[in-house]
N, C-alpha and C. Protein backbone atom coordinates (compact mmCIF):
# COMPACT_ATOMS: atom_id res chain seq x y z
N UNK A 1 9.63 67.30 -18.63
CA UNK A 1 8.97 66.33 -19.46
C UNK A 1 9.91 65.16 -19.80
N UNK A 2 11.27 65.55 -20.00
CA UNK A 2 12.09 64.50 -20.22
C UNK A 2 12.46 63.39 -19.04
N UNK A 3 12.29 63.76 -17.94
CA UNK A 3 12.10 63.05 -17.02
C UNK A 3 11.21 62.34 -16.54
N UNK A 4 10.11 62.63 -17.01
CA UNK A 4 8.63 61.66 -17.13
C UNK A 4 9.11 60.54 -18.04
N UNK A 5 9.50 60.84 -19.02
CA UNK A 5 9.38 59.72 -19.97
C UNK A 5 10.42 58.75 -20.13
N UNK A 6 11.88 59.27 -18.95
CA UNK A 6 12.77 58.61 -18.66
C UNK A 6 12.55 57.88 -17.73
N UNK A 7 11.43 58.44 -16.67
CA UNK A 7 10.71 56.94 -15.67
C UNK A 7 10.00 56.67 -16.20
N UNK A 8 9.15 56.36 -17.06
CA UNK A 8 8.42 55.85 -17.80
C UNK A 8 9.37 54.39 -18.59
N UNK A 9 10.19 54.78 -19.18
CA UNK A 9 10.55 54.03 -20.67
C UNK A 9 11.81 53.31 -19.10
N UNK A 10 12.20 53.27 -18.09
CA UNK A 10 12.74 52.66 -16.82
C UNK A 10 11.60 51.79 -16.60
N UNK A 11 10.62 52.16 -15.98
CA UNK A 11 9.87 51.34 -15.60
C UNK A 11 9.18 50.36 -16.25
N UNK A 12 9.34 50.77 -17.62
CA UNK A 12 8.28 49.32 -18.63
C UNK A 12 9.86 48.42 -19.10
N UNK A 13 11.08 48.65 -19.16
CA UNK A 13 12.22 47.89 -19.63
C UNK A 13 12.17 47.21 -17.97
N UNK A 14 12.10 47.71 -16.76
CA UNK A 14 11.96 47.00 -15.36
C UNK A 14 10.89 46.03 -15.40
N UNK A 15 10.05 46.71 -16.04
CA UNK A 15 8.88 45.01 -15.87
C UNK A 15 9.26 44.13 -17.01
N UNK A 16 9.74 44.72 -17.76
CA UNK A 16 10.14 43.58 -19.28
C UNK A 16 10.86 42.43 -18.63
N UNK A 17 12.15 42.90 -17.87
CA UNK A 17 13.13 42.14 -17.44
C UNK A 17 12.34 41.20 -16.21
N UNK A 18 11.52 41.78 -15.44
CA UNK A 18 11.07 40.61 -13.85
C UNK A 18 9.86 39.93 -15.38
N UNK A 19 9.10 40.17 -16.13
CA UNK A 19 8.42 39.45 -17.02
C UNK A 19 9.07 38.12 -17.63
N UNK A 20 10.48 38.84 -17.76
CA UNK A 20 11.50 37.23 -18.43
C UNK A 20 11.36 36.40 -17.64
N UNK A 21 11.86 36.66 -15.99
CA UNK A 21 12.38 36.02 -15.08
C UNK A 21 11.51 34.41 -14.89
N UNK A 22 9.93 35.37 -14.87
CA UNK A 22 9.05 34.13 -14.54
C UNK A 22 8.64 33.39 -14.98
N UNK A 23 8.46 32.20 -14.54
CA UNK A 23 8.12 31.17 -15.25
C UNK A 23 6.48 30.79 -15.82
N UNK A 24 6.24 30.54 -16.91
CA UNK A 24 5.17 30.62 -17.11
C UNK A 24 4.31 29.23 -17.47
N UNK A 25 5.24 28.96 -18.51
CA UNK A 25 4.50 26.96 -18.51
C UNK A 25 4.93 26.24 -17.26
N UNK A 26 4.00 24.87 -16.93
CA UNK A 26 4.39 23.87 -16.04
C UNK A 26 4.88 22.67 -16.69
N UNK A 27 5.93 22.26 -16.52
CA UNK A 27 6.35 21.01 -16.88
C UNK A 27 5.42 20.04 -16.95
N UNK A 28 5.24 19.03 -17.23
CA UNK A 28 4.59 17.94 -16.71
C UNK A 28 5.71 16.87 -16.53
N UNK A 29 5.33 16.32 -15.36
CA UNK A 29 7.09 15.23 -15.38
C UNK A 29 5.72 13.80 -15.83
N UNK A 30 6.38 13.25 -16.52
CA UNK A 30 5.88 11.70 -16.47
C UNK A 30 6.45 10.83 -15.85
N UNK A 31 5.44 9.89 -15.70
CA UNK A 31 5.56 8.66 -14.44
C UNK A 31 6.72 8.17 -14.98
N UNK A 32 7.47 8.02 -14.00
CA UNK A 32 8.67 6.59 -14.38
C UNK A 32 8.39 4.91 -14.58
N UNK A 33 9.26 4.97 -15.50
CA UNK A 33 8.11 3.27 -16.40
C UNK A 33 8.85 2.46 -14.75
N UNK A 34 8.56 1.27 -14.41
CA UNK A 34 8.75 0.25 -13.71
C UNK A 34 9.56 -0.53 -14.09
N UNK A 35 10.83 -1.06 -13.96
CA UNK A 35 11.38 -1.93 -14.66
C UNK A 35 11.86 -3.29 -13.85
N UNK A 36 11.05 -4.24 -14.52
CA UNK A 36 11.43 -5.49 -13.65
C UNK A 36 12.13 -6.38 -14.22
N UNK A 37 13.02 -6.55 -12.98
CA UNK A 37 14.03 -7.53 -13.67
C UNK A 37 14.41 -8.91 -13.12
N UNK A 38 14.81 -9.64 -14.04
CA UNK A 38 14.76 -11.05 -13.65
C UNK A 38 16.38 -11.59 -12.78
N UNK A 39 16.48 -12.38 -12.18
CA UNK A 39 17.81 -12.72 -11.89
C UNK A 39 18.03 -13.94 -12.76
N UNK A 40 19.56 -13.81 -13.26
CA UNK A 40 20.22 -14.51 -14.30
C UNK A 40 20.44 -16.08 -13.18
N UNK A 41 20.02 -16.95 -13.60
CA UNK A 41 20.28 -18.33 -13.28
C UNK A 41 21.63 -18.56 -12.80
N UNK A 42 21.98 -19.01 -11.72
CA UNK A 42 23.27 -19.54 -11.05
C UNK A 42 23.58 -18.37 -10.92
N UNK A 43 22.95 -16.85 -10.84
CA UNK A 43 23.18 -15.51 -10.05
C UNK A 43 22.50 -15.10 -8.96
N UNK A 44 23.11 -15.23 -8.13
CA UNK A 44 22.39 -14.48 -6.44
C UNK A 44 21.76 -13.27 -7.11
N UNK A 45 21.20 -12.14 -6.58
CA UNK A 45 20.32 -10.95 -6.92
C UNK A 45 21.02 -10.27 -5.77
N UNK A 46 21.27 -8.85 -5.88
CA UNK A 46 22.00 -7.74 -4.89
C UNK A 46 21.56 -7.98 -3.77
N UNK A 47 22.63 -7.54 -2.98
CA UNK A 47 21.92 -8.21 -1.71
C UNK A 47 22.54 -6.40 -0.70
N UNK A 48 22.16 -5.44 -1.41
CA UNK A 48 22.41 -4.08 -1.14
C UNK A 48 21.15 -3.73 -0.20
N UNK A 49 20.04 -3.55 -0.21
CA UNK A 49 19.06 -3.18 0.51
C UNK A 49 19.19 -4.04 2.17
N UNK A 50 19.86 -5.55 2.43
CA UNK A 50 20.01 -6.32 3.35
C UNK A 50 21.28 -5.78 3.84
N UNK A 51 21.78 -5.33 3.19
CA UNK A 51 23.67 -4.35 4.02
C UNK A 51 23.43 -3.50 4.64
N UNK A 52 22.15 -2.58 4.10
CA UNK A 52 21.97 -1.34 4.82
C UNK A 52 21.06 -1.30 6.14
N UNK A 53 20.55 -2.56 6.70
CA UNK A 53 19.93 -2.90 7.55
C UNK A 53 20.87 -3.48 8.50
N UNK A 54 20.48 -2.59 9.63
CA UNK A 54 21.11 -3.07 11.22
C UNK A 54 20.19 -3.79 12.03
N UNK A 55 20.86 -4.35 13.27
CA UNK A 55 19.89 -5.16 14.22
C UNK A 55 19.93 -5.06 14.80
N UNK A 56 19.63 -4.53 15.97
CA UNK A 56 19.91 -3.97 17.86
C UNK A 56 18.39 -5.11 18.40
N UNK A 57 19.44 -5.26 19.95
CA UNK A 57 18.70 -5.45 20.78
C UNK A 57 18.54 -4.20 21.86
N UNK A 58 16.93 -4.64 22.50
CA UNK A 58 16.91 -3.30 23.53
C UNK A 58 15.74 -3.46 24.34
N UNK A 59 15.70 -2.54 25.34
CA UNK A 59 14.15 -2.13 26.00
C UNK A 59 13.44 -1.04 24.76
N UNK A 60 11.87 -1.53 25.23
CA UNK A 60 11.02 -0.82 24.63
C UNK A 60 10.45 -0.03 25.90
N UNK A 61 10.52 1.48 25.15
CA UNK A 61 10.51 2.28 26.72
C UNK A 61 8.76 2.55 26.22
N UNK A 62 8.15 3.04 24.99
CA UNK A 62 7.34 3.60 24.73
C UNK A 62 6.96 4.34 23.69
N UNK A 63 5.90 4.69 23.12
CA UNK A 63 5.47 5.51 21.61
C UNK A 63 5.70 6.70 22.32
N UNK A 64 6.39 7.74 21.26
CA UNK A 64 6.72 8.45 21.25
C UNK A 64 5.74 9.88 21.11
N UNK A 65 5.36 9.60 19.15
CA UNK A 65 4.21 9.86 18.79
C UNK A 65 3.72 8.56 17.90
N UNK A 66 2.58 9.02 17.19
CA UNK A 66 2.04 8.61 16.00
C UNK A 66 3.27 7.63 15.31
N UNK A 67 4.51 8.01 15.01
CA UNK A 67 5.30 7.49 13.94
C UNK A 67 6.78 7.48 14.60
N UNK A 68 6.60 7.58 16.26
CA UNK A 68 8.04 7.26 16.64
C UNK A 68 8.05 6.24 17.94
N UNK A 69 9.24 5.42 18.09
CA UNK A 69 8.73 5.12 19.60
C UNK A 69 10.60 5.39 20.49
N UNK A 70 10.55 5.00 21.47
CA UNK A 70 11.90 5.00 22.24
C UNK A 70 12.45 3.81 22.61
N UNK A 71 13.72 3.40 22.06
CA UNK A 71 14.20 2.00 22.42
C UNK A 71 15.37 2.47 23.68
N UNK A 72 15.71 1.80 24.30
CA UNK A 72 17.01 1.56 25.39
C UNK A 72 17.75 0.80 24.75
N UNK A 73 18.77 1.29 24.21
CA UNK A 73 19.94 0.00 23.60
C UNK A 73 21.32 0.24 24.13
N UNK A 74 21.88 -0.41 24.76
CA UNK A 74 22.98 -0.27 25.37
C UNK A 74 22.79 0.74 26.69
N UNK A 75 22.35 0.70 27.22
CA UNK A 75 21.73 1.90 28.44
C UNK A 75 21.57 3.39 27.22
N UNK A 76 21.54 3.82 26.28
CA UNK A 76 21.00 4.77 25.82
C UNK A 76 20.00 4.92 25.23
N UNK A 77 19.48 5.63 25.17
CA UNK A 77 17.93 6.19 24.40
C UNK A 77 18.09 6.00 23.10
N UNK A 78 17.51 5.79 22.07
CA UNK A 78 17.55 5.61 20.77
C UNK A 78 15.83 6.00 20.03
N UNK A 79 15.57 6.77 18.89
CA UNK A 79 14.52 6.89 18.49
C UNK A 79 14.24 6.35 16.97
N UNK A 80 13.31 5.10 17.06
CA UNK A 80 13.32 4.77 15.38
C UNK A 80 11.86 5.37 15.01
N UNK A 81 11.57 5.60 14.14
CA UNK A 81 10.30 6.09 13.07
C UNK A 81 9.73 4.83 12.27
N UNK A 82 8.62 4.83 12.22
CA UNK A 82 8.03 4.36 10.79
C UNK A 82 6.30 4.85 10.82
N UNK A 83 6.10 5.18 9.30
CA UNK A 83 4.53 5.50 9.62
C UNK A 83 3.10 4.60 10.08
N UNK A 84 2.70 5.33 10.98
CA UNK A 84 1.45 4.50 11.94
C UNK A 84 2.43 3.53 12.75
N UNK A 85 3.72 3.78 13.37
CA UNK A 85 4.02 2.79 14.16
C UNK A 85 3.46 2.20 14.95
N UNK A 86 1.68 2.69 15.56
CA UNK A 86 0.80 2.00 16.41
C UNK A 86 0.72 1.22 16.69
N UNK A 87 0.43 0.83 15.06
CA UNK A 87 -0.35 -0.58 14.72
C UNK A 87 0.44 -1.74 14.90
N UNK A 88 2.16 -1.13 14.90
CA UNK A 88 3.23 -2.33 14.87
C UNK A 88 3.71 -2.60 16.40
N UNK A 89 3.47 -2.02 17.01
CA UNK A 89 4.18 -1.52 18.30
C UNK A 89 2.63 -1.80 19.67
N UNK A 90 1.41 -2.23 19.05
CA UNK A 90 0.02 -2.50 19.47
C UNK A 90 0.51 -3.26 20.91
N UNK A 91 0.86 -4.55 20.63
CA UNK A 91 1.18 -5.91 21.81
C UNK A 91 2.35 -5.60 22.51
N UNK A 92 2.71 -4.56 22.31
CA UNK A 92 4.39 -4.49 22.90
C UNK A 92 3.59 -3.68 24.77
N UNK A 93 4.52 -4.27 25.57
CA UNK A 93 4.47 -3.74 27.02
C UNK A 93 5.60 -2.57 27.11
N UNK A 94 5.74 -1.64 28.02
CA UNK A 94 7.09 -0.70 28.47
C UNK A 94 8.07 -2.04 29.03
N UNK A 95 9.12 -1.69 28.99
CA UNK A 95 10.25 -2.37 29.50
C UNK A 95 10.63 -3.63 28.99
N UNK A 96 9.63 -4.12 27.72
CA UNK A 96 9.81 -4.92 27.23
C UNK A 96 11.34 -5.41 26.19
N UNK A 97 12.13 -6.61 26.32
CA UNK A 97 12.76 -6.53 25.26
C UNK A 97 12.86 -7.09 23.98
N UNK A 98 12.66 -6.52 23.30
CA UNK A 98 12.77 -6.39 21.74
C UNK A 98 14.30 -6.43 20.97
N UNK A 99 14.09 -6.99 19.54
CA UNK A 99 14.81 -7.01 18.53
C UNK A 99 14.23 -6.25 17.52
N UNK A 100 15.43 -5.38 17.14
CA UNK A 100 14.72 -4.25 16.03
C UNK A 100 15.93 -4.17 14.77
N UNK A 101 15.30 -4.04 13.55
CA UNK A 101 15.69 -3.88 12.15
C UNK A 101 15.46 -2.81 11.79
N UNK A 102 16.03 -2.08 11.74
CA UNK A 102 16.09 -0.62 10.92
C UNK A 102 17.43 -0.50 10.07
N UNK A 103 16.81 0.84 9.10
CA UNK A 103 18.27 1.84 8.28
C UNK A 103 18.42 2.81 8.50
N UNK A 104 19.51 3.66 8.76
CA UNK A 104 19.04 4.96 8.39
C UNK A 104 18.82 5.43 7.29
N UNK A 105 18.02 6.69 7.21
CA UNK A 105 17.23 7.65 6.04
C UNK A 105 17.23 8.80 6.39
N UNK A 106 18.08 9.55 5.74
CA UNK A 106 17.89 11.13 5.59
C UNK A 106 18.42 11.53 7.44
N UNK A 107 18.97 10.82 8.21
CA UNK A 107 19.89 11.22 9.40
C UNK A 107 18.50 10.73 10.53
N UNK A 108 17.98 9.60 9.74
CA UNK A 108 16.90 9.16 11.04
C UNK A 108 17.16 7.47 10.93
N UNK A 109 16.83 6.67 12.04
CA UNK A 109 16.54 5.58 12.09
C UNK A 109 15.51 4.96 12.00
N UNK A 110 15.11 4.79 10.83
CA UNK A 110 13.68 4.23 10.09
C UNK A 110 13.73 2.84 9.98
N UNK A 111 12.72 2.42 11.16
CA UNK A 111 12.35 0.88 11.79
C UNK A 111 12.06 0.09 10.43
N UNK A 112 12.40 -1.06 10.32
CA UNK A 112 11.96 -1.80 9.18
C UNK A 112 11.37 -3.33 9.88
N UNK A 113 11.93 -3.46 10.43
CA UNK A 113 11.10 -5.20 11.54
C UNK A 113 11.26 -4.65 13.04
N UNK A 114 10.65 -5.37 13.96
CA UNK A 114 10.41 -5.02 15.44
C UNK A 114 10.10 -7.04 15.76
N UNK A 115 10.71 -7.24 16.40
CA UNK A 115 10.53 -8.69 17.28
C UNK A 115 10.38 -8.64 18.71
N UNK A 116 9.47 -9.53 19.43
CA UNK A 116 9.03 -9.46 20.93
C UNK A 116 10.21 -10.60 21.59
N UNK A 117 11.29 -10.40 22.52
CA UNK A 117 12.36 -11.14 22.69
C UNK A 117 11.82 -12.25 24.05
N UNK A 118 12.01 -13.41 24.18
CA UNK A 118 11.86 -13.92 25.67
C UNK A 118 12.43 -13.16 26.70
């Protein structure tokens, strides 16, 4: 009998403890306010987002998928992303050459401008 009630009084202090563990309310995160800001007169404005942008020239070999296509830059393959690249990449021919603006993001090259070159 003493052993009944020693798995017993085990097993309800075992659920007590996984009972702590879990979480039971949800946070709610609130929106982050917007903050706009003005540039101070006879002050340029950061010019950080334009640093992190590169410019290659290249062949346009082809869409990849949906959101990638394949450039030739320097005789190598190169792959930039952006979403629905379709729609940007529509008038472009294979073998065409192009000027492209991208950054990287998160260990990818995420297209930001695409130009059709003479």
């Amino acid at each position: 009998m003493k052993r009944i009630v020693s798995f017993v009084l085990i097993g309800m202090m075992s659920l007590g403890v996984f009972a702590g563990c879990t979480k039971t309310q949800t946070e709610e995160k609130k929106p982050e306010e917007a903050v706009v800001t003005q540039p101070v007169e006879n002050q340029e404005p950061p010019q950080q987002e334009d640093q992190d942008v590169k410019k290659v020239e290249g062949i346009y070999i082809g869409q990849i998928d949906g959101n990638s296509i394949e450039v030739q830059v320097d005789g190598e393959p190169m792959v930039f992303w952006m979403e629905d690249i379709g729609k940007v990449v529509d008038g472009l021919e294979d073998k065409e050459k192009i000027s492209i603006h991208y950054k990287e993001e998160n260990g990818q090259l995420k297209l930001t401008k695409i130009e059709k070159l003479d």
